[in-house]
PDB file of N, CA and C in Angstrom:
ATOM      1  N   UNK A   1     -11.597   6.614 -28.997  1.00  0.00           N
ATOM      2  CA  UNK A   1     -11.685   6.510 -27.553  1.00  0.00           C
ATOM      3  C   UNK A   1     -10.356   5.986 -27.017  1.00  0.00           C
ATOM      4  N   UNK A   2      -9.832   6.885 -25.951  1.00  0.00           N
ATOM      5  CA  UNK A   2      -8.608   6.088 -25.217  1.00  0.00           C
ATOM      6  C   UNK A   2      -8.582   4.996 -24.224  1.00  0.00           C
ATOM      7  N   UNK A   3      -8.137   4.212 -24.449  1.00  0.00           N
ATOM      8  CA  UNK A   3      -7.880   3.226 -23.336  1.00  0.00           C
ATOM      9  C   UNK A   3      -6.958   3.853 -22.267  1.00  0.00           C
ATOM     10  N   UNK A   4      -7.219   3.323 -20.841  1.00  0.00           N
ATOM     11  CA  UNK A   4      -6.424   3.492 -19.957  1.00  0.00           C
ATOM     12  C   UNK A   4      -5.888   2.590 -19.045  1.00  0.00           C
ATOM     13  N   UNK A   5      -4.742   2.212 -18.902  1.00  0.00           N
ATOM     14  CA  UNK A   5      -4.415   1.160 -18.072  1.00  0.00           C
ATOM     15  C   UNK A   5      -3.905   1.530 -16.955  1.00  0.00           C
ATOM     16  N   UNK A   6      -3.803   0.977 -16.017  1.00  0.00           N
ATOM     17  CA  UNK A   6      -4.034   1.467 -14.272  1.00  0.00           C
ATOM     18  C   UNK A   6      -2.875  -0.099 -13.898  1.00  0.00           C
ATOM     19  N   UNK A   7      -1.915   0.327 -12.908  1.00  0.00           N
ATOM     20  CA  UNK A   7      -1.207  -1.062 -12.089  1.00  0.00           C
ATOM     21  C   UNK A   7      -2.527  -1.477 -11.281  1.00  0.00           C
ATOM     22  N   UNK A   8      -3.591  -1.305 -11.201  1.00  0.00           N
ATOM     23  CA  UNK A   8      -4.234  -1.928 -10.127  1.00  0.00           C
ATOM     24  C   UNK A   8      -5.655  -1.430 -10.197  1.00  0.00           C
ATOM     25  N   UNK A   9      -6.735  -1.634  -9.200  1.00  0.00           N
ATOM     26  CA  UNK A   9      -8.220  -1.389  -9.666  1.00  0.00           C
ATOM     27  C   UNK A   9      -7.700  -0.402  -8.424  1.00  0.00           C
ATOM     28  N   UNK A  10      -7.060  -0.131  -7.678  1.00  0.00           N
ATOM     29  CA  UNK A  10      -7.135   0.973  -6.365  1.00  0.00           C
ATOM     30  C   UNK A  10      -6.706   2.265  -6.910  1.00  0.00           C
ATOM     31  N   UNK A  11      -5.601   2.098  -7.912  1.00  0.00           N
ATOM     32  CA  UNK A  11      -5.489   3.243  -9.035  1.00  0.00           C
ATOM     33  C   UNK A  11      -6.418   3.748  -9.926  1.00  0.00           C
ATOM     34  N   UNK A  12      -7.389   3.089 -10.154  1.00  0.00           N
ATOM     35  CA  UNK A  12      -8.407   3.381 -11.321  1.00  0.00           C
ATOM     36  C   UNK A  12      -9.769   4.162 -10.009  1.00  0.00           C
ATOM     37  N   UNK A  13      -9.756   3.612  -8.745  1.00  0.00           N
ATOM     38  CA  UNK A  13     -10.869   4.298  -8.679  1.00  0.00           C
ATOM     39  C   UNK A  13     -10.457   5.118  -7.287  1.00  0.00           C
ATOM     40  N   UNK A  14      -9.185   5.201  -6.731  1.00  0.00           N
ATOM     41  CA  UNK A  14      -8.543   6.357  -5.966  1.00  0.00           C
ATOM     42  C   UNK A  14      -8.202   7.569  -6.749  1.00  0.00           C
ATOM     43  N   UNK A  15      -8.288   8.741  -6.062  1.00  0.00           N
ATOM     44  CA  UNK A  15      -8.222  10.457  -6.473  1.00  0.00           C
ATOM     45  C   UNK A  15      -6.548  10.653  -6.051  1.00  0.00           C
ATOM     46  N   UNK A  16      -6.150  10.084  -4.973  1.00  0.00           N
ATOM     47  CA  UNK A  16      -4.551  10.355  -4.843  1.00  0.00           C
ATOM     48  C   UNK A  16      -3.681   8.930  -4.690  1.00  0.00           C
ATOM     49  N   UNK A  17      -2.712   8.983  -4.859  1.00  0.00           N
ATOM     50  CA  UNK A  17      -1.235   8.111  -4.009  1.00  0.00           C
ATOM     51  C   UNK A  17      -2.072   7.834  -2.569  1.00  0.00           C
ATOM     52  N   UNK A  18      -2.072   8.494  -2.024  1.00  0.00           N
ATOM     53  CA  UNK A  18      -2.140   8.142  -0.640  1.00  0.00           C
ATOM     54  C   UNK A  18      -3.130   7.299  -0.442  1.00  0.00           C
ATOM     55  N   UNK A  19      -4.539   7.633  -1.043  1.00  0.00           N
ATOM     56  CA  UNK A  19      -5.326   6.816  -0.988  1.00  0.00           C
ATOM     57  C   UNK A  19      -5.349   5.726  -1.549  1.00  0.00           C
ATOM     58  N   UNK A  20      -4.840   5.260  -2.597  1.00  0.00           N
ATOM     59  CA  UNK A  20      -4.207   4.102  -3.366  1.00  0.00           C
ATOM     60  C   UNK A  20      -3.393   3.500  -2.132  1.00  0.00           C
ATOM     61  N   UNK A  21      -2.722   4.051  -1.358  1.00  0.00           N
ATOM     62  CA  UNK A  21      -1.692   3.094  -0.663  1.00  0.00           C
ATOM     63  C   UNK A  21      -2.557   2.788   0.703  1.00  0.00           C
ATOM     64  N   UNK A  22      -3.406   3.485   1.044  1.00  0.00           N
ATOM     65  CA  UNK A  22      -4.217   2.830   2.250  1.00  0.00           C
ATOM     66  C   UNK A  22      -5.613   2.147   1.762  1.00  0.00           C
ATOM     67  N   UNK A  23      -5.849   2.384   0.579  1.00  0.00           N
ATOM     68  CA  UNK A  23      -6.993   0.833   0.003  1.00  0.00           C
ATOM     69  C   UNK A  23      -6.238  -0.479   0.063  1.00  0.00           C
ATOM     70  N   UNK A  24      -4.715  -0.100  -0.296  1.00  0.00           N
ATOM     71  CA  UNK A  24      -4.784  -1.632  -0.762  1.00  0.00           C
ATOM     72  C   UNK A  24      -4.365  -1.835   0.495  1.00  0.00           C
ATOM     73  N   UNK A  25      -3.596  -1.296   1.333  1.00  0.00           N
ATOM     74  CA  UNK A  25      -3.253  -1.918   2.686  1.00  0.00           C
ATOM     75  C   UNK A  25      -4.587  -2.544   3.261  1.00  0.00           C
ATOM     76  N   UNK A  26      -5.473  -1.386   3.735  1.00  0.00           N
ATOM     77  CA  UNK A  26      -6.656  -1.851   3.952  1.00  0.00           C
ATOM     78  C   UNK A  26      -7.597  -2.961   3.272  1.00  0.00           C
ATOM     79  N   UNK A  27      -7.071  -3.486   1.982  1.00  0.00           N
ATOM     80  CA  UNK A  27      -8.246  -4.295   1.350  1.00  0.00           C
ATOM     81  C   UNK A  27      -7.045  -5.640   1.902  1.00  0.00           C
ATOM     82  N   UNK A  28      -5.782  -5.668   2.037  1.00  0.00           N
ATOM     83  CA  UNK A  28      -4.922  -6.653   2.139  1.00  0.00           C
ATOM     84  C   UNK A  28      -5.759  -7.879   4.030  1.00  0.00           C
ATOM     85  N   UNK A  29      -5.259  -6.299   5.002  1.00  0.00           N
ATOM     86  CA  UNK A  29      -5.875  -6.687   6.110  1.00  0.00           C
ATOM     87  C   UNK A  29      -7.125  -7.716   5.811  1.00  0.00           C
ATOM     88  N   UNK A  30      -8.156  -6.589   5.556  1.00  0.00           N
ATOM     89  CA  UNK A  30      -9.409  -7.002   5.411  1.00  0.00           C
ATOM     90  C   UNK A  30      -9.442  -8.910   4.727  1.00  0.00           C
ATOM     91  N   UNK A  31      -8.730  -9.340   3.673  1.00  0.00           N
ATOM     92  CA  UNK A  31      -8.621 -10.322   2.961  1.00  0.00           C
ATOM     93  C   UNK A  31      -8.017 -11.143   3.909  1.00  0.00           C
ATOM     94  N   UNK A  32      -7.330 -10.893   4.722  1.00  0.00           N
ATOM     95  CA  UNK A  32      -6.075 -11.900   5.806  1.00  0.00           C
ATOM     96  C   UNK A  32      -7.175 -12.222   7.054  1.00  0.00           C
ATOM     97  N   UNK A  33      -7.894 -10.902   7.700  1.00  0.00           N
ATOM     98  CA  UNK A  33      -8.859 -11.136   8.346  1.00  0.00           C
ATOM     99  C   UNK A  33      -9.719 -12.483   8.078  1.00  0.00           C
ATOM    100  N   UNK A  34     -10.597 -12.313   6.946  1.00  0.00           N
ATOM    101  CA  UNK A  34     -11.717 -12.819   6.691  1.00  0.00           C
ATOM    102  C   UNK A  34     -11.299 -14.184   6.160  1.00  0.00           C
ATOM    103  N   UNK A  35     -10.168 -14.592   5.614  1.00  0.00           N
ATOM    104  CA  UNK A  35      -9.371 -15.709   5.677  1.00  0.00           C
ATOM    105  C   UNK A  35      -9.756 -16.443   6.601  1.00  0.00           C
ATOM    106  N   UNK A  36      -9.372 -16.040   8.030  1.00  0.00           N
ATOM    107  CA  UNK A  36      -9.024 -16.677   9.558  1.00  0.00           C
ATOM    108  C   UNK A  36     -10.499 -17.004   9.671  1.00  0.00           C
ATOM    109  N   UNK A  37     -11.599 -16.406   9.199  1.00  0.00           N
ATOM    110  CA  UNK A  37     -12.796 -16.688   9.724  1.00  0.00           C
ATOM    111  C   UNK A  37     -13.266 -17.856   8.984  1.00  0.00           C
ATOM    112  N   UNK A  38     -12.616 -17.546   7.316  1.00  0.00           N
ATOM    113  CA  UNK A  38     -13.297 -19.355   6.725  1.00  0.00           C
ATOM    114  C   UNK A  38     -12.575 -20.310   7.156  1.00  0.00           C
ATOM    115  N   UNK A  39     -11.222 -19.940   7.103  1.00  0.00           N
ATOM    116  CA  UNK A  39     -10.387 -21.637   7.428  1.00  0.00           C
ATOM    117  C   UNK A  39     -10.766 -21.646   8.534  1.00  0.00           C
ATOM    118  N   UNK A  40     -11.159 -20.994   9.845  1.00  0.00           N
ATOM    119  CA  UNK A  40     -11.239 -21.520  11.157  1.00  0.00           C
ATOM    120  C   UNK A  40     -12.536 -22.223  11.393  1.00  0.00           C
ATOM    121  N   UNK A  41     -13.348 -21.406  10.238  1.00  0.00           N
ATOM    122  CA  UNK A  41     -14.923 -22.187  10.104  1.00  0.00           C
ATOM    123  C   UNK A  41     -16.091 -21.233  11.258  1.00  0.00           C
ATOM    124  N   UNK A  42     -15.184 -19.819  11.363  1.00  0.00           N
ATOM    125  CA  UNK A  42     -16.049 -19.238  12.759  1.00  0.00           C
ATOM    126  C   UNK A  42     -17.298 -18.449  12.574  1.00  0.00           C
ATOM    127  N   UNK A  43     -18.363 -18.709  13.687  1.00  0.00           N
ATOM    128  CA  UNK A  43     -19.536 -17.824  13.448  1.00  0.00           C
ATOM    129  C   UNK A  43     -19.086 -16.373  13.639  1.00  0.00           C
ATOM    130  N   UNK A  44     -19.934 -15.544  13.057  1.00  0.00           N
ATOM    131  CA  UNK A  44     -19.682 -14.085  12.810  1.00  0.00           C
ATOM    132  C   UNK A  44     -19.266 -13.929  14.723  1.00  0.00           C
ATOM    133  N   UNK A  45     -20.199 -14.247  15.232  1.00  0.00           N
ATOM    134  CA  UNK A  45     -20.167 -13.622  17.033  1.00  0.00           C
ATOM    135  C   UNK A  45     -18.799 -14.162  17.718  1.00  0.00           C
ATOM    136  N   UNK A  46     -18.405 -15.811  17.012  1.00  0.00           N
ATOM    137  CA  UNK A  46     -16.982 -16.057  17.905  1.00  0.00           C
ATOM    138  C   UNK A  46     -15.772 -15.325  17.034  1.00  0.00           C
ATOM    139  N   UNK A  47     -16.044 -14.747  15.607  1.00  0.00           N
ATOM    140  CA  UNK A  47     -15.256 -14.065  15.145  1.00  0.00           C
ATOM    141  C   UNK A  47     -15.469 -12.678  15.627  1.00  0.00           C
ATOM    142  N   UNK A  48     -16.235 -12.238  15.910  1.00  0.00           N
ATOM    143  CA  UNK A  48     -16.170 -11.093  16.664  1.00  0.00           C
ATOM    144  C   UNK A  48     -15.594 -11.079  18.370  1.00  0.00           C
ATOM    145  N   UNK A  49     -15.309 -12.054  19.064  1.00  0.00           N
ATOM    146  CA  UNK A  49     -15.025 -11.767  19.987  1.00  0.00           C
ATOM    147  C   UNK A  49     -13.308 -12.569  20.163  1.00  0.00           C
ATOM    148  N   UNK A  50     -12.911 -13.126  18.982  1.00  0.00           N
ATOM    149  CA  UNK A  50     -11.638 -13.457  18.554  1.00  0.00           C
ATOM    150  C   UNK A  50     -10.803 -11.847  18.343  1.00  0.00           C
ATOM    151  N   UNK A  51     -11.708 -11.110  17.573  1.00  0.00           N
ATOM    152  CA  UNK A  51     -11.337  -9.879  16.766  1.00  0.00           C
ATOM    153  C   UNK A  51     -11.650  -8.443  17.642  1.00  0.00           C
ATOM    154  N   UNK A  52     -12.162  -9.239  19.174  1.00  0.00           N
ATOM    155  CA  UNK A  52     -12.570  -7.933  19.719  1.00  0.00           C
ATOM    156  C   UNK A  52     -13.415  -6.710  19.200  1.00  0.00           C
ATOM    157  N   UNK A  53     -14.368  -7.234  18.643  1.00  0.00           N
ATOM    158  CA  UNK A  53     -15.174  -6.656  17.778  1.00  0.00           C
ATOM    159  C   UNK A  53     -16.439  -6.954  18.345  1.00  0.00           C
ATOM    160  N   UNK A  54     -17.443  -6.207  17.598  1.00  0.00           N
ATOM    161  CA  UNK A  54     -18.536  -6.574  17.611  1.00  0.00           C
ATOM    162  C   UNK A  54     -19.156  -7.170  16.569  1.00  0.00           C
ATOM    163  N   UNK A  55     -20.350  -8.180  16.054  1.00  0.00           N
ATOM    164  CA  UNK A  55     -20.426  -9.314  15.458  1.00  0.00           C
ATOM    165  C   UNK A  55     -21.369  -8.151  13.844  1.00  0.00           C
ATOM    166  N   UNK A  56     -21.419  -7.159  14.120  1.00  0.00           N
ATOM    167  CA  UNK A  56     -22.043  -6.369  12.786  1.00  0.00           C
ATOM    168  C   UNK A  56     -20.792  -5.873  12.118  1.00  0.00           C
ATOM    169  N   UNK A  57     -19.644  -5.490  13.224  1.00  0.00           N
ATOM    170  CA  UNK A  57     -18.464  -5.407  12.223  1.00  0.00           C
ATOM    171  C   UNK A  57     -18.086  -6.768  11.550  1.00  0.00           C
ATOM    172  N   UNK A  58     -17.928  -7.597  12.184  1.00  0.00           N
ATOM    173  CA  UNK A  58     -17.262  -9.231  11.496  1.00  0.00           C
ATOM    174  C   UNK A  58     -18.470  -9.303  10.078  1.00  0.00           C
ATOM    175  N   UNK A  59     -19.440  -8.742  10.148  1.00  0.00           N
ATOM    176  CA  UNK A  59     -20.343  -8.673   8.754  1.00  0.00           C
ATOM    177  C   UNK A  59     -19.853  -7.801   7.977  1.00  0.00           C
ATOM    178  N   UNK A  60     -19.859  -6.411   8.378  1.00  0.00           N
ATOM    179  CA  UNK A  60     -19.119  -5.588   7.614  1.00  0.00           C
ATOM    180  C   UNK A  60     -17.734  -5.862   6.972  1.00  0.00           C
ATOM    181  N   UNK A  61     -17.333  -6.603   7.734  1.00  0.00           N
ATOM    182  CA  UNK A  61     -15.486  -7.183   7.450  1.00  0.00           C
ATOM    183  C   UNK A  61     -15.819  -8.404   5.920  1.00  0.00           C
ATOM    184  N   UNK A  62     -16.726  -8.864   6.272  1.00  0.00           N
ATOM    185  CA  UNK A  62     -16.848 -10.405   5.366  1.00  0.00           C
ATOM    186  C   UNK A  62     -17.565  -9.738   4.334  1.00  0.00           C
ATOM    187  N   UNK A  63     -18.262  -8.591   3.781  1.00  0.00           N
ATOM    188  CA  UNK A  63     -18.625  -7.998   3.010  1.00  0.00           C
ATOM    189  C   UNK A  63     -18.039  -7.331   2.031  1.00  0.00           C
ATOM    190  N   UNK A  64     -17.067  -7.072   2.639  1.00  0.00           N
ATOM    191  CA  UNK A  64     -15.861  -6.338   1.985  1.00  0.00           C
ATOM    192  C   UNK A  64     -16.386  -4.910   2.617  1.00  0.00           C
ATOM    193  N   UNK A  65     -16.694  -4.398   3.168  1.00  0.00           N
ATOM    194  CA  UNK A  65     -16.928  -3.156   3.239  1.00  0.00           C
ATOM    195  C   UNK A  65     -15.844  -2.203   3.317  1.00  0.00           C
ATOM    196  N   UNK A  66     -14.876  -1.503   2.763  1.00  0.00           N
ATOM    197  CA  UNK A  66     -13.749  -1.235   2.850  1.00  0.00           C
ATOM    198  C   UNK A  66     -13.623   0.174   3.816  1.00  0.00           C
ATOM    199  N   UNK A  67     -14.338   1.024   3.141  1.00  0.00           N
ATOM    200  CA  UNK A  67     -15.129   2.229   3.613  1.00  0.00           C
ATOM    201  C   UNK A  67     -15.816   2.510   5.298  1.00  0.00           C
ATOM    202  N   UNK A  68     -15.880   1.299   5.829  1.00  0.00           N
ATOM    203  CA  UNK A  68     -16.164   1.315   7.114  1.00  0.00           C
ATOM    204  C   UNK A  68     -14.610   1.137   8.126  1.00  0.00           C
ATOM    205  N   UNK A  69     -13.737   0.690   7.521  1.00  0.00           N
ATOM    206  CA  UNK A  69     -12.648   0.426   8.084  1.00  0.00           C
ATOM    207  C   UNK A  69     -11.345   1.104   7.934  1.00  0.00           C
ATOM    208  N   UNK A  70     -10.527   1.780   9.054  1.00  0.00           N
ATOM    209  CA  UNK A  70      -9.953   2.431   9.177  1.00  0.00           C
ATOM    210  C   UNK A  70      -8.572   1.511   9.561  1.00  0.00           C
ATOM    211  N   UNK A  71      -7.326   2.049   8.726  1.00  0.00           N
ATOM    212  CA  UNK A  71      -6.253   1.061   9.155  1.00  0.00           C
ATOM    213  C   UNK A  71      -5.580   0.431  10.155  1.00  0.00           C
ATOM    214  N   UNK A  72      -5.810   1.590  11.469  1.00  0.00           N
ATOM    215  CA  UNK A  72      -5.697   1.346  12.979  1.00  0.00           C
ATOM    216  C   UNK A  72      -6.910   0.291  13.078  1.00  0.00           C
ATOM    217  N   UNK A  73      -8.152   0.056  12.872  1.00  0.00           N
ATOM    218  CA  UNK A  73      -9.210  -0.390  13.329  1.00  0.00           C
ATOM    219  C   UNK A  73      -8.509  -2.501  13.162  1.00  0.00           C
ATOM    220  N   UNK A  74      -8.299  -1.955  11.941  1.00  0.00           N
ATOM    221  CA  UNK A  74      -7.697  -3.499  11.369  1.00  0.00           C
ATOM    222  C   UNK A  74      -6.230  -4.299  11.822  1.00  0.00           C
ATOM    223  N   UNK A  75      -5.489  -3.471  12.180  1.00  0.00           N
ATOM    224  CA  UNK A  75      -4.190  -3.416  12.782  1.00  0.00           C
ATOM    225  C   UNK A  75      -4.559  -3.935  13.954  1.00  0.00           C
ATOM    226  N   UNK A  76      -5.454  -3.598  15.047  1.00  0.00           N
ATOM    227  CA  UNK A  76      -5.632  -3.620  16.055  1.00  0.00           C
ATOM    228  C   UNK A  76      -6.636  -5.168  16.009  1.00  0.00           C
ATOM    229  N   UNK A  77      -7.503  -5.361  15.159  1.00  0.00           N
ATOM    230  CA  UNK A  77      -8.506  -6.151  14.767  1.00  0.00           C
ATOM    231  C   UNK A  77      -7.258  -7.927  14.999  1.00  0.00           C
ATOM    232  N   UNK A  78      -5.992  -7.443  13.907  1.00  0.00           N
ATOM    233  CA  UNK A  78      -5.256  -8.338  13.860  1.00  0.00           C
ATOM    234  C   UNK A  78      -4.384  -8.658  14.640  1.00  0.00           C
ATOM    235  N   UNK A  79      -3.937  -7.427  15.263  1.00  0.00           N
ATOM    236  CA  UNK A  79      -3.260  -7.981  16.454  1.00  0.00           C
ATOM    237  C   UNK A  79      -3.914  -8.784  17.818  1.00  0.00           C
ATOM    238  N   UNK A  80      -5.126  -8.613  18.136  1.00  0.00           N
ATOM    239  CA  UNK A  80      -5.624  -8.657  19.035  1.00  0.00           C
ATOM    240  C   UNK A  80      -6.185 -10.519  18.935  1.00  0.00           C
ATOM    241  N   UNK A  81      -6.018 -10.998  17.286  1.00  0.00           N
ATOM    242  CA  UNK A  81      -6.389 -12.422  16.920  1.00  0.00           C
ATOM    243  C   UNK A  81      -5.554 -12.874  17.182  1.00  0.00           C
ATOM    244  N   UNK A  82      -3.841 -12.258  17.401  1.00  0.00           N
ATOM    245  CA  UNK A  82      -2.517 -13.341  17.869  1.00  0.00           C
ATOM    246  C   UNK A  82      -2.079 -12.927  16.211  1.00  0.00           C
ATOM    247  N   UNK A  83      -2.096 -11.909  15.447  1.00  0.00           N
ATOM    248  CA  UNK A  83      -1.353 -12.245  14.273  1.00  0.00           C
ATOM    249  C   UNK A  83      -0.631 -11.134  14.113  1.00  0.00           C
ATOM    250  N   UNK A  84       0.733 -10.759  13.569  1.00  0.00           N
ATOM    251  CA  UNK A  84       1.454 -10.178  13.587  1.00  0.00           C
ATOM    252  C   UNK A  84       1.820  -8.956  12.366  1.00  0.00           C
ATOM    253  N   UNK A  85       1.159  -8.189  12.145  1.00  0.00           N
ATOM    254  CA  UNK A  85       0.914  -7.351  10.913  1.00  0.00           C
ATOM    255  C   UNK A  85       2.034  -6.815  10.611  1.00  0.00           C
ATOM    256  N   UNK A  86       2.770  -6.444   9.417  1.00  0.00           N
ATOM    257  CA  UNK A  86       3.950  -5.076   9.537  1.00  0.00           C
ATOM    258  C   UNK A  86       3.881  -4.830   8.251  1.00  0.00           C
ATOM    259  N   UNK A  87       4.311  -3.523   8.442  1.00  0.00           N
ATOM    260  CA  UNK A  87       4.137  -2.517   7.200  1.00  0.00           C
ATOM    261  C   UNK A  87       5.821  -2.587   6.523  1.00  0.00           C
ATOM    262  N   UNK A  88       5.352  -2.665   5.071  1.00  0.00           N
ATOM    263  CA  UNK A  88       6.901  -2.652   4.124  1.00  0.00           C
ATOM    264  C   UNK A  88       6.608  -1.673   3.702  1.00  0.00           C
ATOM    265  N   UNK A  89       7.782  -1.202   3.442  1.00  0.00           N
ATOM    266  CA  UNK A  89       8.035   0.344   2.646  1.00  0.00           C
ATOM    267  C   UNK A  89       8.674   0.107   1.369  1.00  0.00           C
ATOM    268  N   UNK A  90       8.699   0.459   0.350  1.00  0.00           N
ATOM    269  CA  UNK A  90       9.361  -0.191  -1.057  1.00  0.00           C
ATOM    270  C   UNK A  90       9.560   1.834  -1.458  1.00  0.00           C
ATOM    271  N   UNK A  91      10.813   1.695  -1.530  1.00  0.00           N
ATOM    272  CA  UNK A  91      11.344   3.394  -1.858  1.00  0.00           C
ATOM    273  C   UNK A  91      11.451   3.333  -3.517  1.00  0.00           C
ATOM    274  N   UNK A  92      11.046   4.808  -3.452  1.00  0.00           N
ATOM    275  CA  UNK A  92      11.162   4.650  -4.789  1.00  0.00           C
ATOM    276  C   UNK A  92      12.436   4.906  -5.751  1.00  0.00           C
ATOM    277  N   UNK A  93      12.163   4.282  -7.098  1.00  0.00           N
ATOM    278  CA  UNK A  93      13.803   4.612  -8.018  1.00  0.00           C
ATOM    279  C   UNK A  93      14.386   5.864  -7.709  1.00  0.00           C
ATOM    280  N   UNK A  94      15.422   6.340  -7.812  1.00  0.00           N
ATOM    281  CA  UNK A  94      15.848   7.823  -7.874  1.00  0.00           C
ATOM    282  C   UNK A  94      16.498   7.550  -9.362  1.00  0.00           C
ATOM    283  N   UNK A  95      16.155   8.493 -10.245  1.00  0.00           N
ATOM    284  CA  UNK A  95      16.997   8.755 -11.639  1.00  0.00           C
ATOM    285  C   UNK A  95      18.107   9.590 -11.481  1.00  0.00           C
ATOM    286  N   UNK A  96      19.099   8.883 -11.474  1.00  0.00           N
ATOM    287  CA  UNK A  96      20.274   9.836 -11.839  1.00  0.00           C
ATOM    288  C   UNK A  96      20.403  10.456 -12.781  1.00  0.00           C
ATOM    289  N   UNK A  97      20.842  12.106 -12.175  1.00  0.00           N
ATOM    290  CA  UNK A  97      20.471  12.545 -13.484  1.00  0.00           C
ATOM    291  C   UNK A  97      22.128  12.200 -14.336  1.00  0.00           C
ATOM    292  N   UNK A  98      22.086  12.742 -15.619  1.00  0.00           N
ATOM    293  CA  UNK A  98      23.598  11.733 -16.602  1.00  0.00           C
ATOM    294  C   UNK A  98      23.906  13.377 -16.198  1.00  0.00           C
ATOM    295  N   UNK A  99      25.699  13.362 -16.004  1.00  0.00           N
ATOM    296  CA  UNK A  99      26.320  14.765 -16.432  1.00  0.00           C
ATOM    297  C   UNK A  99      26.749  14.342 -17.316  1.00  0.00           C
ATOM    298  N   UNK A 100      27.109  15.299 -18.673  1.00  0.00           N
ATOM    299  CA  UNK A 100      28.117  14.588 -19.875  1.00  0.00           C
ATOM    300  C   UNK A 100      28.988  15.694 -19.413  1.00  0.00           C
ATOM    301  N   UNK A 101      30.179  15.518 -19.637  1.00  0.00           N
ATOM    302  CA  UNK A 101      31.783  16.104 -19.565  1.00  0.00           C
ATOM    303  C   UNK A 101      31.932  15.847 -20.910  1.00  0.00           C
ATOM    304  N   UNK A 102      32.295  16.895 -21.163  1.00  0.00           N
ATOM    305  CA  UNK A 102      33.422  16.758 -22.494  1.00  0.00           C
ATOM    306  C   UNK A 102      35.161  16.758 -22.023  1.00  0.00           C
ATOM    307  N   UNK A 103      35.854  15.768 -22.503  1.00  0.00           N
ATOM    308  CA  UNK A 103      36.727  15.752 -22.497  1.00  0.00           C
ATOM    309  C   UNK A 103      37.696  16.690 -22.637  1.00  0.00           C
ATOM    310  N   UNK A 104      38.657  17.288 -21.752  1.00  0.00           N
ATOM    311  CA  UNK A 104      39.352  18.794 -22.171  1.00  0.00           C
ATOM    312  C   UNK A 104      40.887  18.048 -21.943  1.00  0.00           C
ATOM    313  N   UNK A 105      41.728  18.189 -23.517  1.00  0.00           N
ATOM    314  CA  UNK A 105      43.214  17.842 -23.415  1.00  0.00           C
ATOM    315  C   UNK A 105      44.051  18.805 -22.929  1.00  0.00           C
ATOM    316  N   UNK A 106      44.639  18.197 -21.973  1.00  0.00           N
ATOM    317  CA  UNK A 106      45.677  18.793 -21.045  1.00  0.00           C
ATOM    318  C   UNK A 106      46.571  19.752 -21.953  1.00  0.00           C
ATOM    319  N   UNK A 107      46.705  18.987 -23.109  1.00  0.00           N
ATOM    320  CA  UNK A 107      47.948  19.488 -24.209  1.00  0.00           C
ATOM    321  C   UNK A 107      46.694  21.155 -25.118  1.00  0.00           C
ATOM    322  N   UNK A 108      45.735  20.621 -24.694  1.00  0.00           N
ATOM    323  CA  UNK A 108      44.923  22.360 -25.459  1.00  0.00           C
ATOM    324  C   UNK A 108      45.103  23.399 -25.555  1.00  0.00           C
ATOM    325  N   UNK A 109      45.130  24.532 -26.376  1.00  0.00           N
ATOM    326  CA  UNK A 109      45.250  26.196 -25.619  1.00  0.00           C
ATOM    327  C   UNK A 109      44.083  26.090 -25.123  1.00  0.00           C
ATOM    328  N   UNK A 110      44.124  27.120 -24.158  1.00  0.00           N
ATOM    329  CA  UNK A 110      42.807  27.485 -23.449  1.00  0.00           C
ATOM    330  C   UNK A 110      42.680  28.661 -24.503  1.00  0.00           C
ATOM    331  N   UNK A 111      41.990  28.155 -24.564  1.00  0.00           N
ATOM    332  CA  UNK A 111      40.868  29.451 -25.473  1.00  0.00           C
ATOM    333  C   UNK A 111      40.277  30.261 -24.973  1.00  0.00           C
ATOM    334  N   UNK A 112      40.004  32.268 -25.241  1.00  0.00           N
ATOM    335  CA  UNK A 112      39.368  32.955 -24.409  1.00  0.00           C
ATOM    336  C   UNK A 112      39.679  33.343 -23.367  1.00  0.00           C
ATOM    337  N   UNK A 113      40.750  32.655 -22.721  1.00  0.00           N
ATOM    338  CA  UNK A 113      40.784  33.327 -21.022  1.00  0.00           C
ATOM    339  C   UNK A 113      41.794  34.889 -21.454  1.00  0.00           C
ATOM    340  N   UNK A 114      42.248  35.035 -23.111  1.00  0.00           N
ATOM    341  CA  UNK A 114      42.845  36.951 -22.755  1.00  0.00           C
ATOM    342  C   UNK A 114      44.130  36.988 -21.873  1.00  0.00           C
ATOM    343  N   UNK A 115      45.079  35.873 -21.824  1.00  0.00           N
ATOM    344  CA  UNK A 115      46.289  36.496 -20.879  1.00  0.00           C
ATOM    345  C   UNK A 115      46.995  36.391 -21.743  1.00  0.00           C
TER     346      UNK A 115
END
């Protein structure tokens, strides 16, 4: 049996890249969100109206429900608490590709060129 190792659990149970990169954004939000609601100590309803929400989403949010939440939804969720979200971009390596040159002495015949 093969083992498989994954950078992350969003790799193991996402079908593309793309979706890998908007779980974890989305699970990041979601975690920063629901943060503000324990340290602040808030009921679901004053966290819902902190979050401009309604108080079945602030359940859905504290559930983890990931699947209900759309990245605008959360963006907006966070801005609207006074907190300042931004997206990093991390580019990826480029491999150079190697040229090898062989060295050609000035002092050489040219070989083949027929004059």
């Amino acid at each position: 049996m093969k083992t498989t190792h994954y950078s992350s659990v969003w790799d193991a149970i996402s079908d593309t890249p793309q979706e890998t990169a908007s779980m974890k954004a989305r699970s990041k939000l979601m975690m920063e969100l629901s943060e503000i609601i324990h340290t602040r100590k808030l009921r679901q309803k004053d966290a819902a109206e902190l979050f401009g929400v309604t108080q079945p989403r602030i359940s859905d949010l504290t559930r983890g429900k990931i699947h209900l939440f759309s990245l605008d939804m959360l963006m907006d969720m966070a801005s609207t608490a006074g907190m300042a979200p931004e997206v990093t971009i991390s580019k990826p390596r480029i491999k150079r590709a190697v040229v090898r040159r062989t060295a050609v002495s000035r002092n050489a015949p040219a070989v083949g060129l027929g004059v």
